[in-house]
N, C-alpha and C. Protein backbone atom coordinates (compact mmCIF):
# COMPACT_ATOMS: atom_id res chain seq x y z
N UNK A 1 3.52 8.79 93.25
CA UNK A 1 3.26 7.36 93.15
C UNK A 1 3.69 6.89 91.76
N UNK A 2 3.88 5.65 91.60
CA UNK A 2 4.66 4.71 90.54
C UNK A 2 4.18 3.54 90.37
N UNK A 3 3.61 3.42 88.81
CA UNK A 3 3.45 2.37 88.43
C UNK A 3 3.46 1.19 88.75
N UNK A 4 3.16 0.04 89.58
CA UNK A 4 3.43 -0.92 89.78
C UNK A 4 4.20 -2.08 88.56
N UNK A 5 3.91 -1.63 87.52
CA UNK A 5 4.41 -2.59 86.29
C UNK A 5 5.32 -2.09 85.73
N UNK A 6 5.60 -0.94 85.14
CA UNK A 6 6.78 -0.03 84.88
C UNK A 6 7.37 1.15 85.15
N UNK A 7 6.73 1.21 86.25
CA UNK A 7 7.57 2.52 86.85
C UNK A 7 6.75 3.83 86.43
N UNK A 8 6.03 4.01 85.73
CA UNK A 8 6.09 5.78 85.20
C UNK A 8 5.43 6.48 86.49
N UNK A 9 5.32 7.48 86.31
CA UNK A 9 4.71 8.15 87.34
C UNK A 9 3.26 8.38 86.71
N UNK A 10 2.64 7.96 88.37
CA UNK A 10 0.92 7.71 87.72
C UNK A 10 0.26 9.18 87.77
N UNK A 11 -0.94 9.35 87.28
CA UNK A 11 -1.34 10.61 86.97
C UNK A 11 -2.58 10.38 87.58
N UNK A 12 -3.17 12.03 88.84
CA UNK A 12 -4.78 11.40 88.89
C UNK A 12 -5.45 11.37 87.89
N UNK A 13 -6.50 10.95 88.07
CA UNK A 13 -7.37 10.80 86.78
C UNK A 13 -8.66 10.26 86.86
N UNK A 14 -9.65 10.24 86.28
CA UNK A 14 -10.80 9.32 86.62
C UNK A 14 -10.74 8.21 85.79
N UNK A 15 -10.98 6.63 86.48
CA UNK A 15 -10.64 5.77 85.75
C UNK A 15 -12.32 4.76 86.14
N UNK A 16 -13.05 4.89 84.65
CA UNK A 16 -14.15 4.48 84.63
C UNK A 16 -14.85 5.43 85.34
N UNK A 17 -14.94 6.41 85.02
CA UNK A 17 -15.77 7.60 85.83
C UNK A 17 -15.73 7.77 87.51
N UNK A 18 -14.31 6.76 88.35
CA UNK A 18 -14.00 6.77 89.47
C UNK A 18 -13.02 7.38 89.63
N UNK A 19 -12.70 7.98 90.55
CA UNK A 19 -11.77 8.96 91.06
C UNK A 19 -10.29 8.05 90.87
N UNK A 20 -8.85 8.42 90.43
CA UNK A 20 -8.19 6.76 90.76
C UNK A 20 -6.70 7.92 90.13
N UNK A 21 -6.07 7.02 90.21
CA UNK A 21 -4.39 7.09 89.30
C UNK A 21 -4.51 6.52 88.26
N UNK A 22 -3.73 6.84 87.24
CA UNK A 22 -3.68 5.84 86.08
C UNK A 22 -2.07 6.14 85.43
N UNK A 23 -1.96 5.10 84.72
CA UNK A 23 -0.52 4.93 84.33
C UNK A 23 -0.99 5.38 82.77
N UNK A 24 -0.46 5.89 82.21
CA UNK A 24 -0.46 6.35 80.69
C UNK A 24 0.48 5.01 79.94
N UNK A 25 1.21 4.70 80.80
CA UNK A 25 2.15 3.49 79.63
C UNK A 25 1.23 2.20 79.45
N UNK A 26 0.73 1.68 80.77
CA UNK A 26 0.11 0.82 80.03
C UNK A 26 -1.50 0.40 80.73
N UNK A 27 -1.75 1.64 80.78
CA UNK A 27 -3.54 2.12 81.14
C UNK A 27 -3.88 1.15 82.43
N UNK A 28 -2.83 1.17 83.41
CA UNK A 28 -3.62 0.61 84.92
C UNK A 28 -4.13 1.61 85.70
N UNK A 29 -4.77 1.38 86.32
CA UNK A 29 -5.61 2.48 87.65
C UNK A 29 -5.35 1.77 88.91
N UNK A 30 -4.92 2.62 89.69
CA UNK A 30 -4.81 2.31 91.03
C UNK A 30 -5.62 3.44 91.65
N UNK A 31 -6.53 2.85 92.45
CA UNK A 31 -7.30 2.94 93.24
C UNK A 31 -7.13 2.98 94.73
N UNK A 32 -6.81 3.88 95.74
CA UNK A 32 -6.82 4.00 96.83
C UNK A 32 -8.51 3.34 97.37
N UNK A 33 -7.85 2.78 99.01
CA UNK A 33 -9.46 1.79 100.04
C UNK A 33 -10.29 2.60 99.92
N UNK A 34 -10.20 3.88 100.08
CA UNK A 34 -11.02 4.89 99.98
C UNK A 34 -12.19 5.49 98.86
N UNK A 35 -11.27 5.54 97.80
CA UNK A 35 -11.58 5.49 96.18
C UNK A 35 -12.39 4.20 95.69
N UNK A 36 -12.06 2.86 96.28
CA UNK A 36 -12.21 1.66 96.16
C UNK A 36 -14.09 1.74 96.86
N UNK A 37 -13.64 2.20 97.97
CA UNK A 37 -15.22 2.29 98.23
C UNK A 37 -15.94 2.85 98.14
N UNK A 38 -16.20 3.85 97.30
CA UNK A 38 -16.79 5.22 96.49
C UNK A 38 -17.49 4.90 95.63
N UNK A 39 -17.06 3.43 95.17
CA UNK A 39 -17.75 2.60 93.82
C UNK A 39 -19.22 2.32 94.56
N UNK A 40 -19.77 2.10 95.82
CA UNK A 40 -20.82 2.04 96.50
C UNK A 40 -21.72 2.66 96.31
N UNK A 41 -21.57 4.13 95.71
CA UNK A 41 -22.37 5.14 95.35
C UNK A 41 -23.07 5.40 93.90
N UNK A 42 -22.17 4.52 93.16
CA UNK A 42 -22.48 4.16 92.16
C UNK A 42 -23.55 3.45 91.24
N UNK A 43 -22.53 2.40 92.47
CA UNK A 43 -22.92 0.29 91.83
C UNK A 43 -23.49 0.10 93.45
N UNK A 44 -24.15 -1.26 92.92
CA UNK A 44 -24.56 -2.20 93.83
C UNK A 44 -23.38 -2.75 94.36
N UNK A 45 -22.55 -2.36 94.69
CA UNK A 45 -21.38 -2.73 95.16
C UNK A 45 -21.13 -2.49 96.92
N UNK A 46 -20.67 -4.04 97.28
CA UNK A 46 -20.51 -3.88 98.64
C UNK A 46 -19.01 -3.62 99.19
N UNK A 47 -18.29 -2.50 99.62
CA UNK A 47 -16.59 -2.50 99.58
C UNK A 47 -16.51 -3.72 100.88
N UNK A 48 -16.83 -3.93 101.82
CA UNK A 48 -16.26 -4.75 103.12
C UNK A 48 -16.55 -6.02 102.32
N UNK A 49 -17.60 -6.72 101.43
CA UNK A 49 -17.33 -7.69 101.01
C UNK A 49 -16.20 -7.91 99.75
N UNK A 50 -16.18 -6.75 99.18
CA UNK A 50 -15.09 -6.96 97.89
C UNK A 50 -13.74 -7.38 98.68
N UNK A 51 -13.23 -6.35 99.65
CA UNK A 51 -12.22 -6.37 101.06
C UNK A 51 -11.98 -7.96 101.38
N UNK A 52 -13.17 -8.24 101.75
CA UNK A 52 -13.02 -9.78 102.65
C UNK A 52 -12.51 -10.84 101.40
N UNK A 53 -13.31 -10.80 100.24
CA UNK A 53 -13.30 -11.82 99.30
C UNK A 53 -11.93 -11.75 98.94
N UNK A 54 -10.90 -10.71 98.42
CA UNK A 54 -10.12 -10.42 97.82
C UNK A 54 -8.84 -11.34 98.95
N UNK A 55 -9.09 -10.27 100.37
CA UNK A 55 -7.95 -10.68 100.99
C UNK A 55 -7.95 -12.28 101.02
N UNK A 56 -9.20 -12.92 101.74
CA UNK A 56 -9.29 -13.93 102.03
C UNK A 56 -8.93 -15.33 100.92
N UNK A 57 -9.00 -15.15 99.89
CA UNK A 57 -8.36 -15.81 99.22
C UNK A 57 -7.04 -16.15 98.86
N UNK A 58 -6.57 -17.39 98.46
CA UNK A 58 -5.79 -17.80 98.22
C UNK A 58 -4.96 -16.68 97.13
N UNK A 59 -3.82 -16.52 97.97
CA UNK A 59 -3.22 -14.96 97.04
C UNK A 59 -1.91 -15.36 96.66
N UNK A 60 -1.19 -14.95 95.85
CA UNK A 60 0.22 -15.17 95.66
C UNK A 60 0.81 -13.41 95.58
N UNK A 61 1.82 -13.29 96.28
CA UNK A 61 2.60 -12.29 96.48
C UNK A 61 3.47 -11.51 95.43
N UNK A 62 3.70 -10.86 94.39
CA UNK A 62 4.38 -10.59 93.25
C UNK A 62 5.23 -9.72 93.23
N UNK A 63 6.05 -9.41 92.65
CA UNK A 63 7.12 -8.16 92.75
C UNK A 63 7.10 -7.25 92.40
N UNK A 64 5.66 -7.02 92.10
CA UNK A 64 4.97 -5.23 92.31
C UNK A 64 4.67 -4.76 93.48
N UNK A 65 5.82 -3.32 93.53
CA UNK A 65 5.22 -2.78 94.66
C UNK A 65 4.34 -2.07 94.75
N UNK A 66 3.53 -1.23 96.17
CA UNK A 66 2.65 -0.78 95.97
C UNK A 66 2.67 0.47 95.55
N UNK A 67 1.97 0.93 94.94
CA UNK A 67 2.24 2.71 94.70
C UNK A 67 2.39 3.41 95.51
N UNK A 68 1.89 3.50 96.60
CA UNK A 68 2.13 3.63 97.84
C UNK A 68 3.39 3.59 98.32
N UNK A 69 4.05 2.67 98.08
CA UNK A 69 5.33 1.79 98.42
C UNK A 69 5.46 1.43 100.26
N UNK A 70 4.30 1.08 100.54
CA UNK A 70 3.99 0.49 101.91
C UNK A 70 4.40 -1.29 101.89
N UNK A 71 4.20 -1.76 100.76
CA UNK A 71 4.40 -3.18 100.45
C UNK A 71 4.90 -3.70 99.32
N UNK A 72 4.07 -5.13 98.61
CA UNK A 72 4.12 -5.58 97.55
C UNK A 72 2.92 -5.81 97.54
N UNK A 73 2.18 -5.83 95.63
CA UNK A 73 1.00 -6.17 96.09
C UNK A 73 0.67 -7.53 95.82
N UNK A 74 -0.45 -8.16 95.84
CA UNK A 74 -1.26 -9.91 95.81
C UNK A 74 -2.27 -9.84 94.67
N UNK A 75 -1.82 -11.31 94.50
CA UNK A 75 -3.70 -11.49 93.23
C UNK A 75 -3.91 -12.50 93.82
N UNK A 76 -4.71 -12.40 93.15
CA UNK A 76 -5.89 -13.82 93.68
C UNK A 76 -6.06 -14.46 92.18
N UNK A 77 -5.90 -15.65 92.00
CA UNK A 77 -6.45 -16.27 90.57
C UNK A 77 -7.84 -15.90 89.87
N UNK A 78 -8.61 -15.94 91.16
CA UNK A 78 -10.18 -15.48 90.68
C UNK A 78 -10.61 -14.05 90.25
N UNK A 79 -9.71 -13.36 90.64
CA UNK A 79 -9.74 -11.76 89.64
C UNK A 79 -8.77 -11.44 88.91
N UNK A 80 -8.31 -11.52 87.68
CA UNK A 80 -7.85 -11.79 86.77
C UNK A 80 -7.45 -9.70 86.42
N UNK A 81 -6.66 -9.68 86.52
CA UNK A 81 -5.64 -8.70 85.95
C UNK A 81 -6.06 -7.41 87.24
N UNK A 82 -5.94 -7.98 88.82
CA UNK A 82 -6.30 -7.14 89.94
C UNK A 82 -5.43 -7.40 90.73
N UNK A 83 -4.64 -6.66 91.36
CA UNK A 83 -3.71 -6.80 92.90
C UNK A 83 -4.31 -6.15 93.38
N UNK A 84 -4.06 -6.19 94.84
CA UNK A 84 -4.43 -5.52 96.16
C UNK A 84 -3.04 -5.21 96.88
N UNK A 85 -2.83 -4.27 98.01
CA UNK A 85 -1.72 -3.84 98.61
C UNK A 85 -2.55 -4.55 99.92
N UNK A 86 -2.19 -5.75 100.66
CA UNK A 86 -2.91 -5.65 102.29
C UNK A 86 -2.56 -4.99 102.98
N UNK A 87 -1.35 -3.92 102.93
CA UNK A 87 -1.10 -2.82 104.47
C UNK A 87 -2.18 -2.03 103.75
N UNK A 88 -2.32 -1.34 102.49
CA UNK A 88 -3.01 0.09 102.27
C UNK A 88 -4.39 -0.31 101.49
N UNK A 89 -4.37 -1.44 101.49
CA UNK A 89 -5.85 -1.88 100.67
C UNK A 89 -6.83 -1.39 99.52
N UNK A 90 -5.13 -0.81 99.03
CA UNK A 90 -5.17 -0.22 97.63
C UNK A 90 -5.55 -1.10 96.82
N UNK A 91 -6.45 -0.58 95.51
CA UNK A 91 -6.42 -1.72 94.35
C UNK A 91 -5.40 -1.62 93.13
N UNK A 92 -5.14 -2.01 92.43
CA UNK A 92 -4.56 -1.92 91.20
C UNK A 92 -5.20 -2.73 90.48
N UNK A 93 -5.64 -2.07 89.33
CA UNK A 93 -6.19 -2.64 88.36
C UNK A 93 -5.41 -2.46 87.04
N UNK A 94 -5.43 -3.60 85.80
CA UNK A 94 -4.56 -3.59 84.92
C UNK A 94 -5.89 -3.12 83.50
N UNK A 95 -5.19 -2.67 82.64
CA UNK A 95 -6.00 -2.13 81.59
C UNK A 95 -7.47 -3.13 81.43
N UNK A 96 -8.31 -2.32 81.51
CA UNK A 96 -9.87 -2.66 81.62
C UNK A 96 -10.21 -3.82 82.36
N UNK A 97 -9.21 -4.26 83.90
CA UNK A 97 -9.89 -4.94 84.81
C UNK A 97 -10.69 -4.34 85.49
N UNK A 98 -10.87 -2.57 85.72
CA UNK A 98 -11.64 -1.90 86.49
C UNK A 98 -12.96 -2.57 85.63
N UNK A 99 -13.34 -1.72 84.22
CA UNK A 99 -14.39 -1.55 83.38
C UNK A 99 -14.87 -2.90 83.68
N UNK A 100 -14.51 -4.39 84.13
CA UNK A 100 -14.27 -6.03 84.35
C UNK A 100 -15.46 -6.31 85.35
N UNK A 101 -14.52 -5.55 86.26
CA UNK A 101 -14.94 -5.33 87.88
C UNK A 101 -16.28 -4.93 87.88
N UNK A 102 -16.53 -3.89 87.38
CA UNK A 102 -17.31 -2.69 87.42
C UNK A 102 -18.73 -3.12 86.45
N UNK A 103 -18.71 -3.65 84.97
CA UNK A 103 -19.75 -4.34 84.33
C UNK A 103 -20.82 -5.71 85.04
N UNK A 104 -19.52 -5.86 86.39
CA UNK A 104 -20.99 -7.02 87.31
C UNK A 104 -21.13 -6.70 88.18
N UNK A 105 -21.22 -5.18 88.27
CA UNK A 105 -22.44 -5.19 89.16
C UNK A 105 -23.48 -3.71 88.81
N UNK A 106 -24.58 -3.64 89.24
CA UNK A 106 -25.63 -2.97 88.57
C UNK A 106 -25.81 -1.76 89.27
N UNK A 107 -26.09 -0.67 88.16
CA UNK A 107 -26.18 0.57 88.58
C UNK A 107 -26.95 0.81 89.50
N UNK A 108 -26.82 1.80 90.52
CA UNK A 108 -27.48 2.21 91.45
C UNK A 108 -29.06 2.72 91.24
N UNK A 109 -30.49 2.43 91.68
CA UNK A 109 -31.29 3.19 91.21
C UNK A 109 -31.11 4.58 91.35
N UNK A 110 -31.87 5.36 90.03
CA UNK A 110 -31.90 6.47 90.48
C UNK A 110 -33.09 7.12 90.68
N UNK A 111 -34.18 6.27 90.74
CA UNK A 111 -35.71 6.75 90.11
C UNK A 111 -35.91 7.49 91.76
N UNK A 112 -35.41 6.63 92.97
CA UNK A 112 -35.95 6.71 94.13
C UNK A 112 -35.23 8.92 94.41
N UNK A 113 -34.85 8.89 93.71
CA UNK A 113 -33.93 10.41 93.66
C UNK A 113 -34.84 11.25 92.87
N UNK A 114 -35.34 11.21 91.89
CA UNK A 114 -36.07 11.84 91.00
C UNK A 114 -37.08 11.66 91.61
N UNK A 115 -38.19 10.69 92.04
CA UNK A 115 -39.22 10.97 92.73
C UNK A 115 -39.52 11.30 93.70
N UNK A 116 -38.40 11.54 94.35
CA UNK A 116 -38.18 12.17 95.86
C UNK A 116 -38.09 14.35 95.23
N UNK A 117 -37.32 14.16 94.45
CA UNK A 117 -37.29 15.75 94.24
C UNK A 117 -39.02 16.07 93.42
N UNK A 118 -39.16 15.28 92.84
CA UNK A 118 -40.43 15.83 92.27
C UNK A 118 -41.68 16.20 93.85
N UNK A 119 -41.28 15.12 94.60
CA UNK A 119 -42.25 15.48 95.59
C UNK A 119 -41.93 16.70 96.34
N UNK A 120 -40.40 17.03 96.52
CA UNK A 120 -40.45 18.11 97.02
C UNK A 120 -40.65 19.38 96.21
N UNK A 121 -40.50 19.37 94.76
CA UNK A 121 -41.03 20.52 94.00
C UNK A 121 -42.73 20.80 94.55
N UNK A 122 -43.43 19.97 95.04
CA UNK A 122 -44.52 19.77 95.22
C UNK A 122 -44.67 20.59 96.46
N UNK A 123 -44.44 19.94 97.42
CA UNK A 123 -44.27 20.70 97.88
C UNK A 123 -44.15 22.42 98.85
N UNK A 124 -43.09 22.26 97.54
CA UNK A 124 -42.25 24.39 97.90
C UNK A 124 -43.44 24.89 97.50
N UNK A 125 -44.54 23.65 96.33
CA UNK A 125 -45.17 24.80 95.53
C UNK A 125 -46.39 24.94 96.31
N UNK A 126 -46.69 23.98 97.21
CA UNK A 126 -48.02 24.06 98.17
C UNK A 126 -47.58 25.32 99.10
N UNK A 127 -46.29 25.34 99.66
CA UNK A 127 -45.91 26.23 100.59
C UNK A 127 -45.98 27.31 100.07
N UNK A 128 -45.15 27.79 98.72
CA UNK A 128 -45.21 29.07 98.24
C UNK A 128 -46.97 29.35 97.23
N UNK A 129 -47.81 28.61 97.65
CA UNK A 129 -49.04 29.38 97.19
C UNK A 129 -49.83 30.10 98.60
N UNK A 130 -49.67 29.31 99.73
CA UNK A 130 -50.10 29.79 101.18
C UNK A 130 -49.27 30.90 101.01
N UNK A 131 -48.82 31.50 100.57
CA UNK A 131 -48.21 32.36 101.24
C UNK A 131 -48.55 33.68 100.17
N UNK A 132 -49.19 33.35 99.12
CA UNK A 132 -49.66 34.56 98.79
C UNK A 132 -50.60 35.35 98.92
């Protein structure tokens, strides 16, 4: 895969602690639909609404292709340094539109995880005293 802005060949990589491509020339991440919706696990992030909002808007078509090279990709005015591919519903993001993206919306709890394992330490430990 290739750069949408200058060509280099993109490298995987984690971009913002997400799985993604990134261009070393001029720090974009492209993000496969897949990758794109992984951010769910994260963030409070909904992918079928990011999907709907993105496509559904008023888009203009540009002469980046997709990394992919299935298309060209689209912006939307209202996300500011983001294309989308609509055949592969890839993202491309341009240097720190991910980190952009990604600062509105709020981390996932994690307390409901930690108090769930503490209960099961609880538990093993009720089970493993019956048993001595």
């Amino acid at each position: 895969m290739k750069c949408p802005i200058d060509g280099t060949v993109l490298q995987a990589d984690k971009a913002e602690a997400h799985t993604g491509y990134g261009c070393i020339s001029c720090k974009g991440s492209w993000l496969p639909k897949s990758y794109v919706a992984s951010i769910q696990y994260t963030k409070e992030f909904d992918p079928q609404t990011f999907f709907a909002e993105v496509s559904s808007k008023a888009h203009q078509t540009t002469h980046n292709k997709c990394p992919c090279n299935c298309g060209y990709l689209r912006t939307t005015p209202e996300e500011e340094g983001v294309s989308f591919c609509s055949t592969c519903s890839g993202v491309w993001f341009e240097k720190n539109a991910l980190k952009e993206l990604l600062l509105r919306y709020n981390n996932k709890d994690d307390s409901f995880t930690a108090a769930s394992s503490i209960d099961a330490i609880g538990f093993f430990a009720t089970i493993g005293a019956l048993f001595k």
